[in-house]
C-alpha atoms as a PDB file:
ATOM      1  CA  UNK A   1       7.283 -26.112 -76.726  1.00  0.00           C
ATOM      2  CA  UNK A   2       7.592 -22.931 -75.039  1.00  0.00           C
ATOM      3  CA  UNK A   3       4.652 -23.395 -73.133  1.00  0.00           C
ATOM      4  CA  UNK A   4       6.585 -26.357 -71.331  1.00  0.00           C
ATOM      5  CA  UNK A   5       9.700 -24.986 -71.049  1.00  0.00           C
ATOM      6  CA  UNK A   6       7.991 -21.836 -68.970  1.00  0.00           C
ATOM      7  CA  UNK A   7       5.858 -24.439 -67.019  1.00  0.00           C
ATOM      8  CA  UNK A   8       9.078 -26.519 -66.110  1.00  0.00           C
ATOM      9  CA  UNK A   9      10.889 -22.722 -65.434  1.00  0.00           C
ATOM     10  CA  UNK A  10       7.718 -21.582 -63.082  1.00  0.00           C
ATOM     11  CA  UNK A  11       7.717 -24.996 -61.360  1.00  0.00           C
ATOM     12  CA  UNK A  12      11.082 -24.876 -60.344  1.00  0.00           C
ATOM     13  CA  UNK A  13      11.340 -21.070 -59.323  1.00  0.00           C
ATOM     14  CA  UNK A  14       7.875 -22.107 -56.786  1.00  0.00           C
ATOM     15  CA  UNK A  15      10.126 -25.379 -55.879  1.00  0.00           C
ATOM     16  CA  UNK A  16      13.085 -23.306 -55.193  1.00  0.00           C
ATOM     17  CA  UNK A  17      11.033 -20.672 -52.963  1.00  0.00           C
ATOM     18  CA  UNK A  18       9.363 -23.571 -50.770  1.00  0.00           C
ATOM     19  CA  UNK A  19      12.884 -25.149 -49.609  1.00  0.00           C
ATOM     20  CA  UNK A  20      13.706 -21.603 -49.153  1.00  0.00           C
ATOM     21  CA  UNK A  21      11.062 -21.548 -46.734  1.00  0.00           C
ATOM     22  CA  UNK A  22      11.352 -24.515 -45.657  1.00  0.00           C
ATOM     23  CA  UNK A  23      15.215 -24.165 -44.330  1.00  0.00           C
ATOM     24  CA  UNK A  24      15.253 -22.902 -40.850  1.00  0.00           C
ATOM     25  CA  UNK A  25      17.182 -19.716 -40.854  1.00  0.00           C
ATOM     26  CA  UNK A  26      20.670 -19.280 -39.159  1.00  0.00           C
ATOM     27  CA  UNK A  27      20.509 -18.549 -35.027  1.00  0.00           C
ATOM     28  CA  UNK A  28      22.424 -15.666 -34.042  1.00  0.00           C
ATOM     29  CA  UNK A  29      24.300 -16.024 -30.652  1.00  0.00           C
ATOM     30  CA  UNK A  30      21.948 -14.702 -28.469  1.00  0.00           C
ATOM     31  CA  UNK A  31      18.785 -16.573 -29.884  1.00  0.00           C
ATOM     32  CA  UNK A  32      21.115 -20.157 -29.811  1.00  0.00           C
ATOM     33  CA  UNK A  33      22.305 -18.983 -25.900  1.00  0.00           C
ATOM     34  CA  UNK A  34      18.304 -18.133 -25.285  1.00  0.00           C
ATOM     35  CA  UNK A  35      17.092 -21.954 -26.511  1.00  0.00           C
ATOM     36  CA  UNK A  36      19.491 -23.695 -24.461  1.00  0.00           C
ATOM     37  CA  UNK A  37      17.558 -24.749 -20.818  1.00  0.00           C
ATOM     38  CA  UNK A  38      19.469 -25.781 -17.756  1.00  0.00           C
ATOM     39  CA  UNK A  39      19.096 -29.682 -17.047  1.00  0.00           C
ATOM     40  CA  UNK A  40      16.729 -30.253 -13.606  1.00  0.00           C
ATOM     41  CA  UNK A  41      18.755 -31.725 -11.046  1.00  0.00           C
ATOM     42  CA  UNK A  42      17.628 -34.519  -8.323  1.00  0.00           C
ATOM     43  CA  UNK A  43      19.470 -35.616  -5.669  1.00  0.00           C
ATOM     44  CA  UNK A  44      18.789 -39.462  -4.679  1.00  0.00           C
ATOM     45  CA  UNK A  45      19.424 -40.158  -1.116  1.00  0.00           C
ATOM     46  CA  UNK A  46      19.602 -43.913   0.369  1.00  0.00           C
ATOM     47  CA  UNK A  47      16.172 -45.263   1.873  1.00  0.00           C
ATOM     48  CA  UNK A  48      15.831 -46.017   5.583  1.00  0.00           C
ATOM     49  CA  UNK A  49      14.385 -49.626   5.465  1.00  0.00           C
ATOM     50  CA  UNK A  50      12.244 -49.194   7.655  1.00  0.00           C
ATOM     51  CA  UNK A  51      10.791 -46.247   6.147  1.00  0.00           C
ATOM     52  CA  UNK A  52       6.892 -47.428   4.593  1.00  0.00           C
ATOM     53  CA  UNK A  53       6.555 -47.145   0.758  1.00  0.00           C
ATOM     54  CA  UNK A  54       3.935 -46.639  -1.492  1.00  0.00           C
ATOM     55  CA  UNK A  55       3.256 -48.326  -4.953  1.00  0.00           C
ATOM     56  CA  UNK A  56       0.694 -49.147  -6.877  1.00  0.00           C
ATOM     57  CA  UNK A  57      -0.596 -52.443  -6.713  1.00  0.00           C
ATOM     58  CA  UNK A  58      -3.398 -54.925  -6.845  1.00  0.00           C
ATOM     59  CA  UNK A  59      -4.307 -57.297  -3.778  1.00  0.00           C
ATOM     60  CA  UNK A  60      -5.994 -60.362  -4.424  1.00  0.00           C
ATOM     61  CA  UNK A  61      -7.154 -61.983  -1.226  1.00  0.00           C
ATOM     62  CA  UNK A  62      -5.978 -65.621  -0.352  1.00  0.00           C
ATOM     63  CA  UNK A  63      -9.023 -66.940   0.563  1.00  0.00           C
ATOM     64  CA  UNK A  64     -12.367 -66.052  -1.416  1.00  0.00           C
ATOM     65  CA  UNK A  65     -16.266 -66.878   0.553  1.00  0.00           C
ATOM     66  CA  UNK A  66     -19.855 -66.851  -1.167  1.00  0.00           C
ATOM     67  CA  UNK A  67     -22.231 -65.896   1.974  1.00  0.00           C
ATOM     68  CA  UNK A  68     -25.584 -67.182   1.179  1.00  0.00           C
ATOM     69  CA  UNK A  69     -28.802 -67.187   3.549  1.00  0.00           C
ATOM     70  CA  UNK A  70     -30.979 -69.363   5.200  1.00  0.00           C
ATOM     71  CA  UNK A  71     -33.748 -66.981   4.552  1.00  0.00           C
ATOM     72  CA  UNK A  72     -34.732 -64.706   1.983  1.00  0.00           C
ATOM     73  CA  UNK A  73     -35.757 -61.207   2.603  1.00  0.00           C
ATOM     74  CA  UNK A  74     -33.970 -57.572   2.719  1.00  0.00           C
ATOM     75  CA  UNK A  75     -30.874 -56.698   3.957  1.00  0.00           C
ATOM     76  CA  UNK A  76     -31.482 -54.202   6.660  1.00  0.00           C
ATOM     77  CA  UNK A  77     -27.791 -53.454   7.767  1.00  0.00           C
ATOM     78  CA  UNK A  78     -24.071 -54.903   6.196  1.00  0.00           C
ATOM     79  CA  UNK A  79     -21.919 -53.285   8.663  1.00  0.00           C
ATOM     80  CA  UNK A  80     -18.411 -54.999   6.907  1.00  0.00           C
ATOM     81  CA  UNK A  81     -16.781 -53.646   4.155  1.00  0.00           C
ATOM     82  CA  UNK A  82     -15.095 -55.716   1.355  1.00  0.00           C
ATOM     83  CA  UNK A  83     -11.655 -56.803   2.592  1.00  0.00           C
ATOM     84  CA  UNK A  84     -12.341 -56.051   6.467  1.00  0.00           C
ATOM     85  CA  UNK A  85     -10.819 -58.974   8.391  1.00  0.00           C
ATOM     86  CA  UNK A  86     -13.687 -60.746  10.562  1.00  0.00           C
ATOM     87  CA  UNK A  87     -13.850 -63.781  12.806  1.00  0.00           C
ATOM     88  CA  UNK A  88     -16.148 -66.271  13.775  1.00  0.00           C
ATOM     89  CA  UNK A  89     -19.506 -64.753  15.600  1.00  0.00           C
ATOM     90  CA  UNK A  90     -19.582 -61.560  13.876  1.00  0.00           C
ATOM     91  CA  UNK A  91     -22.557 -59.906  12.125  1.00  0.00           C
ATOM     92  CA  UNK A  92     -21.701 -59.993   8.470  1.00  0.00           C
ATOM     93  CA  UNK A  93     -25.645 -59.331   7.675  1.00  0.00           C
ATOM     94  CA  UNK A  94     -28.663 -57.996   9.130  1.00  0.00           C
ATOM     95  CA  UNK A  95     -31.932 -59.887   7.165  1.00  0.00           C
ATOM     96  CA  UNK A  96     -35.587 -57.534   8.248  1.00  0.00           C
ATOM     97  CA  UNK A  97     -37.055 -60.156  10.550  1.00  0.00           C
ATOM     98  CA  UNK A  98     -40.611 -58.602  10.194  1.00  0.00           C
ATOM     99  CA  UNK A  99     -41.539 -61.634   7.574  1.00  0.00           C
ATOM    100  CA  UNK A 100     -39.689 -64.334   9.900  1.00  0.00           C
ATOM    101  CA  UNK A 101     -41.165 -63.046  12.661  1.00  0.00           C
ATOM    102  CA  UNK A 102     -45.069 -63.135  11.107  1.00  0.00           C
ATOM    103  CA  UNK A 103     -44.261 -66.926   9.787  1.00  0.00           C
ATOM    104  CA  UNK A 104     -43.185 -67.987  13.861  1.00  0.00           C
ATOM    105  CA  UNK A 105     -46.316 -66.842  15.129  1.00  0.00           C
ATOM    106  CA  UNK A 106     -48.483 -68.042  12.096  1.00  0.00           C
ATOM    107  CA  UNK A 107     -46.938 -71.477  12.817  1.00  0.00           C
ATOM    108  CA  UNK A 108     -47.218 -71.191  16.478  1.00  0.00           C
ATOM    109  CA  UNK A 109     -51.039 -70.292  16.081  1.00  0.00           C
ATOM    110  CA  UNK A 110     -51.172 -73.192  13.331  1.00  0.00           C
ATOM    111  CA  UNK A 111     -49.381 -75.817  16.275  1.00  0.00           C
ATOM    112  CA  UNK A 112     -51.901 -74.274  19.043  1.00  0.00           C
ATOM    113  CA  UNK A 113     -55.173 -75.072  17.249  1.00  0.00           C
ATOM    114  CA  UNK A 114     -53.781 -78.964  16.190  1.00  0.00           C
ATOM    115  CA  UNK A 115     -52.827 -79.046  19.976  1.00  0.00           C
ATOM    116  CA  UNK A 116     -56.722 -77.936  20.825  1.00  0.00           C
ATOM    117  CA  UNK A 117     -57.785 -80.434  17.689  1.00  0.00           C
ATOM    118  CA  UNK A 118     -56.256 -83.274  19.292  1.00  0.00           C
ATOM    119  CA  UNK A 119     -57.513 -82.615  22.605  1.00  0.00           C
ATOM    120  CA  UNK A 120     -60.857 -82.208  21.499  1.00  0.00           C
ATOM    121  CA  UNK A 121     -60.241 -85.473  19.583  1.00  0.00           C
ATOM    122  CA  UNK A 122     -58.769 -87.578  22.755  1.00  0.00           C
ATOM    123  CA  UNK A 123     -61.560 -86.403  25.379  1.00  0.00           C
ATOM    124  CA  UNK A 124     -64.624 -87.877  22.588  1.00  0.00           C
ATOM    125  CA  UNK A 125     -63.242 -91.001  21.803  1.00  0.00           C
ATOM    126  CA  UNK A 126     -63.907 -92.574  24.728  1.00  0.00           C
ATOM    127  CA  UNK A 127     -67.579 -91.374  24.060  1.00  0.00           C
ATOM    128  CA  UNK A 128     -67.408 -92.487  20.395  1.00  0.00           C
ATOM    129  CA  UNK A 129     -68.639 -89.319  19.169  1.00  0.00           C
ATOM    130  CA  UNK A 130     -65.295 -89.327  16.887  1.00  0.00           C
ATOM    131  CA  UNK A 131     -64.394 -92.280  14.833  1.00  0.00           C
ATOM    132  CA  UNK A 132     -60.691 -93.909  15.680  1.00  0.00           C
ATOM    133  CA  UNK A 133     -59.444 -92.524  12.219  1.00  0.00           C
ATOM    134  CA  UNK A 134     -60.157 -89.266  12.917  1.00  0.00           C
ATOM    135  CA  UNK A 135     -58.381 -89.466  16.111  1.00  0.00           C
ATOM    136  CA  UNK A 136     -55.358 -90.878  14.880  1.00  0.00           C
ATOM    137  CA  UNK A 137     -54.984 -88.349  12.212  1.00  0.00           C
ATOM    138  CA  UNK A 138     -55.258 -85.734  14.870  1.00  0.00           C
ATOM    139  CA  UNK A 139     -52.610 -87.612  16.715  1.00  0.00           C
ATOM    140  CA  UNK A 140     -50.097 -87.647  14.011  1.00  0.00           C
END
């Protein structure tokens, strides 16, 4: 029994001596004076309306477009920016013609030999040294 009743007497003397601690202790006047801070003052003046003003916002545009090609190939020059205004005629997209270019003149030498084909074919029919299908399949 006496070991409790010096356990409950040591418990409260270390309870008392924390909220002693814990208590903040009393300001004198100069300290209280010294934790005071003057209050930062703004004056608010009327807006001209004319006057341009900033805020944070997000612009969604009216009207949305998905460019696509004709062609395939790599872009060799995108001189618009997202959101620039642009009108009809403008270049929006510059595609590296060096594979268009190569597939014109492999067509064009692909149209001048069926052009030489058929004129071989036309001047030996009436020889009959070419058969009439082989003609008109030259002709198509």
């Amino acid at each position: 029994m006496n070991s409790a009743l010096s356990r409950s007497t040591s418990m409260l003397t270390a309870g008392a001596i924390a909220l002693t601690l814990a208590l903040p202790l009393p300001l004198s006047a100069q300290e209280a004076e010294a934790k005071i801070r003057p209050a930062r003052l703004i004056e608010i003046a009327e807006i001209d309306p004319l006057t341009h003003i900033n805020l944070p916002a997000v612009i969604e545009p009216a009207k949305e477009a998905t460019l696509t090609l004709q062609v395939g190939g790599v872009l060799t020059e995108l001189p618009v920016i997202e959101g620039q205004p642009v009108a009809e005629g403008d270049l929006i997209a510059q595609v590296d013609r060096t594979v268009l270019l190569n597939n014109v003149a492999q067509a064009q030498t692909q149209f001048e030999n069926a052009e030489l084909e058929f004129t071989r074919a036309e001047s030996l029919l009436p020889q009959q040294a070419i058969a009439q299908s082989t003609y008109d399949q030259r002709k198509v």
